[in-house]
PDB file of N, CA and C in Angstrom:
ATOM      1  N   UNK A   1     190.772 152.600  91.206  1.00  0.00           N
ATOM      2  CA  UNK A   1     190.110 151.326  91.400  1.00  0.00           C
ATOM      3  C   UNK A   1     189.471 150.885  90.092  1.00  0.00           C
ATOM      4  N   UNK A   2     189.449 149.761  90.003  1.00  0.00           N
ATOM      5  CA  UNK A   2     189.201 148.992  88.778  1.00  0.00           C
ATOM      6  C   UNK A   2     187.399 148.669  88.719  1.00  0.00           C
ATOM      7  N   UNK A   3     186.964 148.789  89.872  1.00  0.00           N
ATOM      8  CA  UNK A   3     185.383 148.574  89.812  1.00  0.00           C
ATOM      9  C   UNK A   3     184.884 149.842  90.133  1.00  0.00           C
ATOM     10  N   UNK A   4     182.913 149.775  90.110  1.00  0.00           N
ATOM     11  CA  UNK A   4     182.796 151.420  89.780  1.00  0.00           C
ATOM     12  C   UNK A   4     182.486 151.505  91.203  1.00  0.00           C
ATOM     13  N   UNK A   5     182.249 152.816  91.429  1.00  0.00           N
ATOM     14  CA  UNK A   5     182.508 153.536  92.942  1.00  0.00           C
ATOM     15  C   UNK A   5     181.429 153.371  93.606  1.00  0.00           C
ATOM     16  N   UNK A   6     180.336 153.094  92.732  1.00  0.00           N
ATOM     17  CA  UNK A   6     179.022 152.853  93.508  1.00  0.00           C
ATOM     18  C   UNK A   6     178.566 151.251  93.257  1.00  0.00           C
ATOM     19  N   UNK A   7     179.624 150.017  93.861  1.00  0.00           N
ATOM     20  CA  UNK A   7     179.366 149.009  93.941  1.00  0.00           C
ATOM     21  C   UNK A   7     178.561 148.508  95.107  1.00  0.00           C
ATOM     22  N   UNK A   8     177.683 147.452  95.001  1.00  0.00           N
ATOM     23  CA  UNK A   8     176.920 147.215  96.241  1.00  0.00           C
ATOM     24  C   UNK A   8     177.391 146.588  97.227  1.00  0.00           C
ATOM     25  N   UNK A   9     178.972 146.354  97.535  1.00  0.00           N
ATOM     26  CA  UNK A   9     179.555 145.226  98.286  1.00  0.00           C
ATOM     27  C   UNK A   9     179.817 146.911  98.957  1.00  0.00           C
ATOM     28  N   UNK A  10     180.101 147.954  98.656  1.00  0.00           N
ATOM     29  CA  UNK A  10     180.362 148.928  99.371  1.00  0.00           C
ATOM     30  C   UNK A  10     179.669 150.158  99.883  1.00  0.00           C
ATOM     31  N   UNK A  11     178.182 149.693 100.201  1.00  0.00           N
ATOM     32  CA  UNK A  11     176.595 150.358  99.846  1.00  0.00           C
ATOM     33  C   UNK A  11     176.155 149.922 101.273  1.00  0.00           C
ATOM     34  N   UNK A  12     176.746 150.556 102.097  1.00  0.00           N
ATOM     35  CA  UNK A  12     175.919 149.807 103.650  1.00  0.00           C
ATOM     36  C   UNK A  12     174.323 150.122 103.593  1.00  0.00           C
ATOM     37  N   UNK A  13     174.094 151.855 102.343  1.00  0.00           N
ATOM     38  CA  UNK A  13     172.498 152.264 102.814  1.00  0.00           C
ATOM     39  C   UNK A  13     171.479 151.002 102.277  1.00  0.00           C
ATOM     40  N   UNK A  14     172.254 150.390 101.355  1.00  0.00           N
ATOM     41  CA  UNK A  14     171.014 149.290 100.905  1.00  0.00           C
ATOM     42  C   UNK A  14     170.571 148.035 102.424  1.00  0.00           C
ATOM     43  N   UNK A  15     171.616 147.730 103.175  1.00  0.00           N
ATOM     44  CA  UNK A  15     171.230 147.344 104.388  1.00  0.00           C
ATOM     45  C   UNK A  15     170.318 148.093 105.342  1.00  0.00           C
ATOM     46  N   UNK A  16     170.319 149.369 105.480  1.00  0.00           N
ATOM     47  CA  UNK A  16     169.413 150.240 106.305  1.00  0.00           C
ATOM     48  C   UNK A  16     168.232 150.350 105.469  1.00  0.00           C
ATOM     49  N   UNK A  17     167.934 150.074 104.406  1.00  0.00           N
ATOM     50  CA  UNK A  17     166.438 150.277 103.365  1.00  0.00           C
ATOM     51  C   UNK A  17     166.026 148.538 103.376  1.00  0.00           C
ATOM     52  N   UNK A  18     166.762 148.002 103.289  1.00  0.00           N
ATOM     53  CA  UNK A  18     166.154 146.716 103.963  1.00  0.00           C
ATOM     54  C   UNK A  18     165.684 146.659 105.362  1.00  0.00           C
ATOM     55  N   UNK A  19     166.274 147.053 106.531  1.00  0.00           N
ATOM     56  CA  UNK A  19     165.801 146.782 107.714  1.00  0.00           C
ATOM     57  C   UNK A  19     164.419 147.925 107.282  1.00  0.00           C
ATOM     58  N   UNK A  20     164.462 148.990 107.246  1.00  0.00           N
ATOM     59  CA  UNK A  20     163.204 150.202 107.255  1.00  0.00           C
ATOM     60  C   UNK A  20     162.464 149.203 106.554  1.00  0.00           C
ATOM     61  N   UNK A  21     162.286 148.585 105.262  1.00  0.00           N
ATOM     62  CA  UNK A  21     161.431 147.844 105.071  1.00  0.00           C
ATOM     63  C   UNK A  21     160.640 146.589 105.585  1.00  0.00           C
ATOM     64  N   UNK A  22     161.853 145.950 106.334  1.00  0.00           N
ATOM     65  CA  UNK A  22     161.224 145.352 107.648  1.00  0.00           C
ATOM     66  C   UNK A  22     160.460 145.495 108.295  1.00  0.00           C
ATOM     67  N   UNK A  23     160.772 146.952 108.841  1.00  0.00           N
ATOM     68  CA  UNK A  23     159.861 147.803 110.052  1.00  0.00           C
ATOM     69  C   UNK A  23     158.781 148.291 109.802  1.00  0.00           C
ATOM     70  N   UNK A  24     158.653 148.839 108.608  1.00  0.00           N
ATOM     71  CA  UNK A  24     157.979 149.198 108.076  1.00  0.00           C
ATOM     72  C   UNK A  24     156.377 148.389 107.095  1.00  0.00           C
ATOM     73  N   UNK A  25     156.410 147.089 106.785  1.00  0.00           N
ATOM     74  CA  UNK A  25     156.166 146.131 106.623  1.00  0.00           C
ATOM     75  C   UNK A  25     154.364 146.171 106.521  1.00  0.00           C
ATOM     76  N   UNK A  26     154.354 146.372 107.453  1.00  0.00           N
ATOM     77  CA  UNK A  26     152.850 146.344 108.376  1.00  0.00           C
ATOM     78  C   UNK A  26     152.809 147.556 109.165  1.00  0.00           C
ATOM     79  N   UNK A  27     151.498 148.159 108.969  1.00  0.00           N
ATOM     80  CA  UNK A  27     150.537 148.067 108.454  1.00  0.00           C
ATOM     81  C   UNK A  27     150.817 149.183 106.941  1.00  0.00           C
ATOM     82  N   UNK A  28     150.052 148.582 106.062  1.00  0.00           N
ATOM     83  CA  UNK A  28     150.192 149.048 104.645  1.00  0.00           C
ATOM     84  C   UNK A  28     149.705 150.412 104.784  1.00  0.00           C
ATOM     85  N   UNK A  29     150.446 151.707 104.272  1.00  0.00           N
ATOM     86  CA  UNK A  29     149.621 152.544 104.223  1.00  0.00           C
ATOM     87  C   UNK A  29     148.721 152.893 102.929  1.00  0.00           C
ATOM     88  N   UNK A  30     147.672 153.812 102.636  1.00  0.00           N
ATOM     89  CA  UNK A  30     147.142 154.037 102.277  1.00  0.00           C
ATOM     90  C   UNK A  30     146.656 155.106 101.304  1.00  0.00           C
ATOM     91  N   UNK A  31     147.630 155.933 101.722  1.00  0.00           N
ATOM     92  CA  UNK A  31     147.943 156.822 101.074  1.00  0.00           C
ATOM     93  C   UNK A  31     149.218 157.582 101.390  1.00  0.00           C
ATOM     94  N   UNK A  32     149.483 159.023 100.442  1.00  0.00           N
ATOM     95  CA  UNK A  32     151.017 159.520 100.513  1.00  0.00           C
ATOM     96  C   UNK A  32     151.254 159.830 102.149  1.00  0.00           C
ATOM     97  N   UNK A  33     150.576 160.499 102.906  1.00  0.00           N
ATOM     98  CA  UNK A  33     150.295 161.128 104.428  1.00  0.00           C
ATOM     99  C   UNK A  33     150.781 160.000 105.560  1.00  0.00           C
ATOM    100  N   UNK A  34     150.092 159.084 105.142  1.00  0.00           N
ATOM    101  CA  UNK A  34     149.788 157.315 105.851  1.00  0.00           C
ATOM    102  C   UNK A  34     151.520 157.048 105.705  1.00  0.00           C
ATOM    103  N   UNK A  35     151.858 156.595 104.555  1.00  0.00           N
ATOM    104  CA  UNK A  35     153.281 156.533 103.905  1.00  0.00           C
ATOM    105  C   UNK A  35     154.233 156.922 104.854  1.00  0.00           C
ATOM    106  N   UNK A  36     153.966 158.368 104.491  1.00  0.00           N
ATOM    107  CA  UNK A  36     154.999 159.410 105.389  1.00  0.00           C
ATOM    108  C   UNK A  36     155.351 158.899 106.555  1.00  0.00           C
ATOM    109  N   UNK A  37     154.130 158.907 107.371  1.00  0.00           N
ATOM    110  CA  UNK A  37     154.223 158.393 109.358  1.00  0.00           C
ATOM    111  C   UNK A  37     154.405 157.643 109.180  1.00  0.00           C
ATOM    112  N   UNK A  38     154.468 156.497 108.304  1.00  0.00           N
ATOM    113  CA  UNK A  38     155.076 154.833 108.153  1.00  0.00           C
ATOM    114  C   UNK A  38     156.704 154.968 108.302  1.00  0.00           C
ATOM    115  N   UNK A  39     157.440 155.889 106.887  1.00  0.00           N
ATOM    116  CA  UNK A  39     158.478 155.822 106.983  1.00  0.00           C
ATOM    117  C   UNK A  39     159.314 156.917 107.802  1.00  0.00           C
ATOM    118  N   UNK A  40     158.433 157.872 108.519  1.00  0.00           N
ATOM    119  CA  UNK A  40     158.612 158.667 109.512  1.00  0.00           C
ATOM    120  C   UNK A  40     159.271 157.749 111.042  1.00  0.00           C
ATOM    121  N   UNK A  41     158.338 156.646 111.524  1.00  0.00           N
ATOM    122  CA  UNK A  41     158.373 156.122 112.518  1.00  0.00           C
ATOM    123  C   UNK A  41     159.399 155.078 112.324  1.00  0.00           C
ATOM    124  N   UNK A  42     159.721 154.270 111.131  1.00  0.00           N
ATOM    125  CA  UNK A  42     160.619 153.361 111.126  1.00  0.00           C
ATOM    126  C   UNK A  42     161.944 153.894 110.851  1.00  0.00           C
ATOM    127  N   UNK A  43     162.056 155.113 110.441  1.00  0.00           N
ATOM    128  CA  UNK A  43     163.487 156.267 110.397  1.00  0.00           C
ATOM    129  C   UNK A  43     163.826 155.891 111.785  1.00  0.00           C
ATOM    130  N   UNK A  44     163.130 156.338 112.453  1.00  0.00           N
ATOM    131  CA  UNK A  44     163.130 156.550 114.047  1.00  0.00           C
ATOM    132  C   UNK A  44     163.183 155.761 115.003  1.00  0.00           C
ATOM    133  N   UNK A  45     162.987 154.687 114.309  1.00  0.00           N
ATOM    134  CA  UNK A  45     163.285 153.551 115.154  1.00  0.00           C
ATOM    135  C   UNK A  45     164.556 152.688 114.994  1.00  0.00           C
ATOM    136  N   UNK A  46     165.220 153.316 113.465  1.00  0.00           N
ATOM    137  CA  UNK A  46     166.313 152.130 113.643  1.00  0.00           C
ATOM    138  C   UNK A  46     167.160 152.721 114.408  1.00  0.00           C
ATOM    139  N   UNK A  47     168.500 151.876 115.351  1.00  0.00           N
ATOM    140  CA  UNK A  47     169.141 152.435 116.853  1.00  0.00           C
ATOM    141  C   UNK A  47     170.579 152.606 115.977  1.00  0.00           C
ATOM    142  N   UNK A  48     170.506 153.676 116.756  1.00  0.00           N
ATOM    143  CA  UNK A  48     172.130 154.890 116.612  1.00  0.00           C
ATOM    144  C   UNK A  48     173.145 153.541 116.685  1.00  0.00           C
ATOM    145  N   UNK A  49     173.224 152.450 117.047  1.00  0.00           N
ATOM    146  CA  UNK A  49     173.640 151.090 117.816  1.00  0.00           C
ATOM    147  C   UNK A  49     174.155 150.510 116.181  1.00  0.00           C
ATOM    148  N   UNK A  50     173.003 150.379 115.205  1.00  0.00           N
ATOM    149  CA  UNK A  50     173.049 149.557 114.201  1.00  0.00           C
ATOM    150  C   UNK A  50     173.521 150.907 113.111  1.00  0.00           C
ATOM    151  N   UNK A  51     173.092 151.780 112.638  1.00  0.00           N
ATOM    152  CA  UNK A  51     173.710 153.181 111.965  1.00  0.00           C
ATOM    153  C   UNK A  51     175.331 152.716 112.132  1.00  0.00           C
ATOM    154  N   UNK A  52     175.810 152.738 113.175  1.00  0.00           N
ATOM    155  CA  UNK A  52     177.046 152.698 113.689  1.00  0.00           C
ATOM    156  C   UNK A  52     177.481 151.463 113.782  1.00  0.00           C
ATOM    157  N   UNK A  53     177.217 150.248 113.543  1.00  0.00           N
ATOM    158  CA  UNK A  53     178.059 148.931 112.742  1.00  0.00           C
ATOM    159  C   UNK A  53     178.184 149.148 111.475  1.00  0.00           C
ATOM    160  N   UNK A  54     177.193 149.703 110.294  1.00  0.00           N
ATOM    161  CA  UNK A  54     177.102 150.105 109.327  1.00  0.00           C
ATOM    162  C   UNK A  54     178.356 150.663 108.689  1.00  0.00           C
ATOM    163  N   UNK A  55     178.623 151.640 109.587  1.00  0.00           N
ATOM    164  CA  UNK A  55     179.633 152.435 109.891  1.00  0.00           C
ATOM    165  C   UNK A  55     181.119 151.776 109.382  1.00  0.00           C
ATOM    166  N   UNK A  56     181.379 151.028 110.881  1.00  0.00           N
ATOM    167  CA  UNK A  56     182.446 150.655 111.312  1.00  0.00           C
ATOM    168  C   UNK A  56     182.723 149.200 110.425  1.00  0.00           C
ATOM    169  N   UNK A  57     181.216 148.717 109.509  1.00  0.00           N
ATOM    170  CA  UNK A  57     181.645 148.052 108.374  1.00  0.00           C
ATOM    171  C   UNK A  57     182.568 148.168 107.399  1.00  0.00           C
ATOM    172  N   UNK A  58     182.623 149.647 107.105  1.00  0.00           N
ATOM    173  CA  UNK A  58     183.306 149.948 105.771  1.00  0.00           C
ATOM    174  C   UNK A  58     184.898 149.382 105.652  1.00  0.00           C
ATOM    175  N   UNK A  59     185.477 149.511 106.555  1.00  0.00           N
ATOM    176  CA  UNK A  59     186.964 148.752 106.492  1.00  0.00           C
ATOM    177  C   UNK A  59     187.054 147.603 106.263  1.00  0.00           C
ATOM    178  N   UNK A  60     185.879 146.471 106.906  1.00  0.00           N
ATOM    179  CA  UNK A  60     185.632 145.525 106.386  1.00  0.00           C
ATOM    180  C   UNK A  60     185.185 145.341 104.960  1.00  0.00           C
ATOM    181  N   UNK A  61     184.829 145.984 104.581  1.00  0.00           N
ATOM    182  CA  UNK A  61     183.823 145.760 103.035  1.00  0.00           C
ATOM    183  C   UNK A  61     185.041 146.160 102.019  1.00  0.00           C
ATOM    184  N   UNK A  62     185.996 147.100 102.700  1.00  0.00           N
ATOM    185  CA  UNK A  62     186.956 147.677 101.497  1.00  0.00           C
ATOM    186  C   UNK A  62     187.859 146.358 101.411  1.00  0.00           C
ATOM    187  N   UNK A  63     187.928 146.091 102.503  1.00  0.00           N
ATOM    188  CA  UNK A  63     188.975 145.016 102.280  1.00  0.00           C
ATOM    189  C   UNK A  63     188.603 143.443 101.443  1.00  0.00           C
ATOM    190  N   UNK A  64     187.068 143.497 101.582  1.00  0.00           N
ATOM    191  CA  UNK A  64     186.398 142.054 100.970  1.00  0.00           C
ATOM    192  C   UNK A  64     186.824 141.881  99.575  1.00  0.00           C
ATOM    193  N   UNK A  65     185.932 143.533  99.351  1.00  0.00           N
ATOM    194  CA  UNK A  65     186.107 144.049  97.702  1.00  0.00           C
ATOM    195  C   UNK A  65     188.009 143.660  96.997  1.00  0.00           C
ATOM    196  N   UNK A  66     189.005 143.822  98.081  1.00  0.00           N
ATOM    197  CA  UNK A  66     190.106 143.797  97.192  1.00  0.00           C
ATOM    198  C   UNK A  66     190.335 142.564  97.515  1.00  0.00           C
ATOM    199  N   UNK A  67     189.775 141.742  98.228  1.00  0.00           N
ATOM    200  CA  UNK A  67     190.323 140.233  97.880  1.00  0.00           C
ATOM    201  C   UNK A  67     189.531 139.405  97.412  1.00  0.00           C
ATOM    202  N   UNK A  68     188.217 140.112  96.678  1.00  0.00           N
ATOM    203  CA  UNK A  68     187.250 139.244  95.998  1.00  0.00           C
ATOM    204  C   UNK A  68     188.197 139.744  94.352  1.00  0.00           C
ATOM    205  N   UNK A  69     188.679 140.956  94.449  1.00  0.00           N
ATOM    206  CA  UNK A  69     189.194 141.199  93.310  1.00  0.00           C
ATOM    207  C   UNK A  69     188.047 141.981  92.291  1.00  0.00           C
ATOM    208  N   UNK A  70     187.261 142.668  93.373  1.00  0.00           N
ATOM    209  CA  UNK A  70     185.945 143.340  92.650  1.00  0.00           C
ATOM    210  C   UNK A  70     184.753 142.615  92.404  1.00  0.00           C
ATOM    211  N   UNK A  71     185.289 141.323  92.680  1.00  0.00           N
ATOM    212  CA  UNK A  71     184.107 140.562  92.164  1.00  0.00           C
ATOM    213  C   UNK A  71     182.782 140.655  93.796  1.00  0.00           C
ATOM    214  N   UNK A  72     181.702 140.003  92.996  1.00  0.00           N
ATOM    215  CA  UNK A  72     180.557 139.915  94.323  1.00  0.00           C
ATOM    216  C   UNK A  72     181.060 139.463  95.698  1.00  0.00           C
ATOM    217  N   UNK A  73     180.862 140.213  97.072  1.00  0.00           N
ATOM    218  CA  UNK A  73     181.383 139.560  98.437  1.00  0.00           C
ATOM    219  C   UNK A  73     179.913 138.981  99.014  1.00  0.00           C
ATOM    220  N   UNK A  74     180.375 138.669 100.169  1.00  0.00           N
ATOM    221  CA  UNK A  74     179.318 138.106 101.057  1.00  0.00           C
ATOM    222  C   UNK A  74     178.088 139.964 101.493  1.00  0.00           C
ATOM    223  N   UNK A  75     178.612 140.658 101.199  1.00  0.00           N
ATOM    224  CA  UNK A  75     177.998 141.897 101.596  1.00  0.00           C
ATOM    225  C   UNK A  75     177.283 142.038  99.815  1.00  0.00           C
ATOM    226  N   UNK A  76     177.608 142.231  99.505  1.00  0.00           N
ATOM    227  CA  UNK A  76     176.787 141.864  98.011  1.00  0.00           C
ATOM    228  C   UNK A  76     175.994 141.172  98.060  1.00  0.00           C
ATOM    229  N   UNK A  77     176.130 139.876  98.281  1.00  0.00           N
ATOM    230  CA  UNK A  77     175.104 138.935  97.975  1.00  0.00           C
ATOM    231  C   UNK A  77     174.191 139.064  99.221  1.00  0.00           C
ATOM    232  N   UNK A  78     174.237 139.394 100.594  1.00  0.00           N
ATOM    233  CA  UNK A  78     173.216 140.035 101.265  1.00  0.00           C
ATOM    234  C   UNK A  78     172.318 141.458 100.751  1.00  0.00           C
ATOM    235  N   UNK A  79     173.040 141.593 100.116  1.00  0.00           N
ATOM    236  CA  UNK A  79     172.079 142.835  99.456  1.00  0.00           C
ATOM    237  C   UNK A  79     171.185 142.499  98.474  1.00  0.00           C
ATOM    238  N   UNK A  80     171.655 141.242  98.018  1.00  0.00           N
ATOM    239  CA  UNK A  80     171.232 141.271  96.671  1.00  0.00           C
ATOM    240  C   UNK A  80     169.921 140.168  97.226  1.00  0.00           C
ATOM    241  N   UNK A  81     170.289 139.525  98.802  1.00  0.00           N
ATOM    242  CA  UNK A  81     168.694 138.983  98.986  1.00  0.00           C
ATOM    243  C   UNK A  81     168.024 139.669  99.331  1.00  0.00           C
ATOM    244  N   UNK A  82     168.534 140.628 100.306  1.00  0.00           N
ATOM    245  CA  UNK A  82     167.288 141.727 101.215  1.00  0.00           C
ATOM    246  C   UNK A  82     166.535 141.851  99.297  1.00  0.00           C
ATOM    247  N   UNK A  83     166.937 142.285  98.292  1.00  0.00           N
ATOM    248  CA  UNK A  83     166.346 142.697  97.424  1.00  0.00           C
ATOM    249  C   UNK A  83     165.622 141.981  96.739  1.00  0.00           C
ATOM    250  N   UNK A  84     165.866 140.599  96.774  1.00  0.00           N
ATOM    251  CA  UNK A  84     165.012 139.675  96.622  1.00  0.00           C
ATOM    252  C   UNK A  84     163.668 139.366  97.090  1.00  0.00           C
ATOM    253  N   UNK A  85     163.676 139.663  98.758  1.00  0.00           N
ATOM    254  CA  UNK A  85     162.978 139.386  99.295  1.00  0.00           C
ATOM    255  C   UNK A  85     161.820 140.650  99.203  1.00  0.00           C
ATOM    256  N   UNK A  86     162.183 141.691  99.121  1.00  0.00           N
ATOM    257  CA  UNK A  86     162.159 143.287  98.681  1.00  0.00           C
ATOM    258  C   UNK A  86     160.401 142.825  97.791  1.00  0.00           C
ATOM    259  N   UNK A  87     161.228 142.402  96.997  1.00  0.00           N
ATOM    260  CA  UNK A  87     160.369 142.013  95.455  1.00  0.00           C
ATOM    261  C   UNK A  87     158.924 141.070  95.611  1.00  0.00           C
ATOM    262  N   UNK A  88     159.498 140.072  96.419  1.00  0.00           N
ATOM    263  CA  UNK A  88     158.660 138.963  96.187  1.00  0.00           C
ATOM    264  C   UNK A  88     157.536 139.451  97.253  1.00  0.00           C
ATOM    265  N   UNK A  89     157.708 140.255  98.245  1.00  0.00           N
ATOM    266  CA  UNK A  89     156.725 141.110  98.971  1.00  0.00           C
ATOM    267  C   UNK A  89     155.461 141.703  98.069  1.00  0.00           C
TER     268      UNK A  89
END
């Protein structure tokens, strides 16, 4: 393949670190302990349901990637807002 292997059009975990950050959101913790049970509980909450579209994305995403021709897909550029939005938080 002509693009590198760790492209973000083919990166479903950056979608699951966006939703955890969602969930995770509120209430701010406070320290490292606080943190932990923050990202302890929002692990735990995202559903075996959504893990598993994630999943069953990848055939889709391989195929975007070869008819974007490597270039940015629609799964890219969702990544690239969750990360936007990431920021401006």
């Amino acid at each position: 393949m002509k693009w590198p292997a760790q492209s973000p059009n083919l990166n479903p975990i950056e979608n699951l670190w966006a939703e955890l950050n969602r969930i995770t959101a509120e209430p701010r913790p406070r320290n490292e302990d606080e943190l932990f049970e923050v990202l302890k509980r929002g692990w735990e909450s995202l559903s075996i349901e959504h893990l598993h579209s994630l999943i069953e994305s990848m055939p889709r995403r391989c195929k975007a990637v070869v008819e974007a021709k490597g270039m940015p897909t629609k799964y890219y550029i969702r990544t690239f807002i969750f990360q936007c939005i990431i920021l401006v938080k």
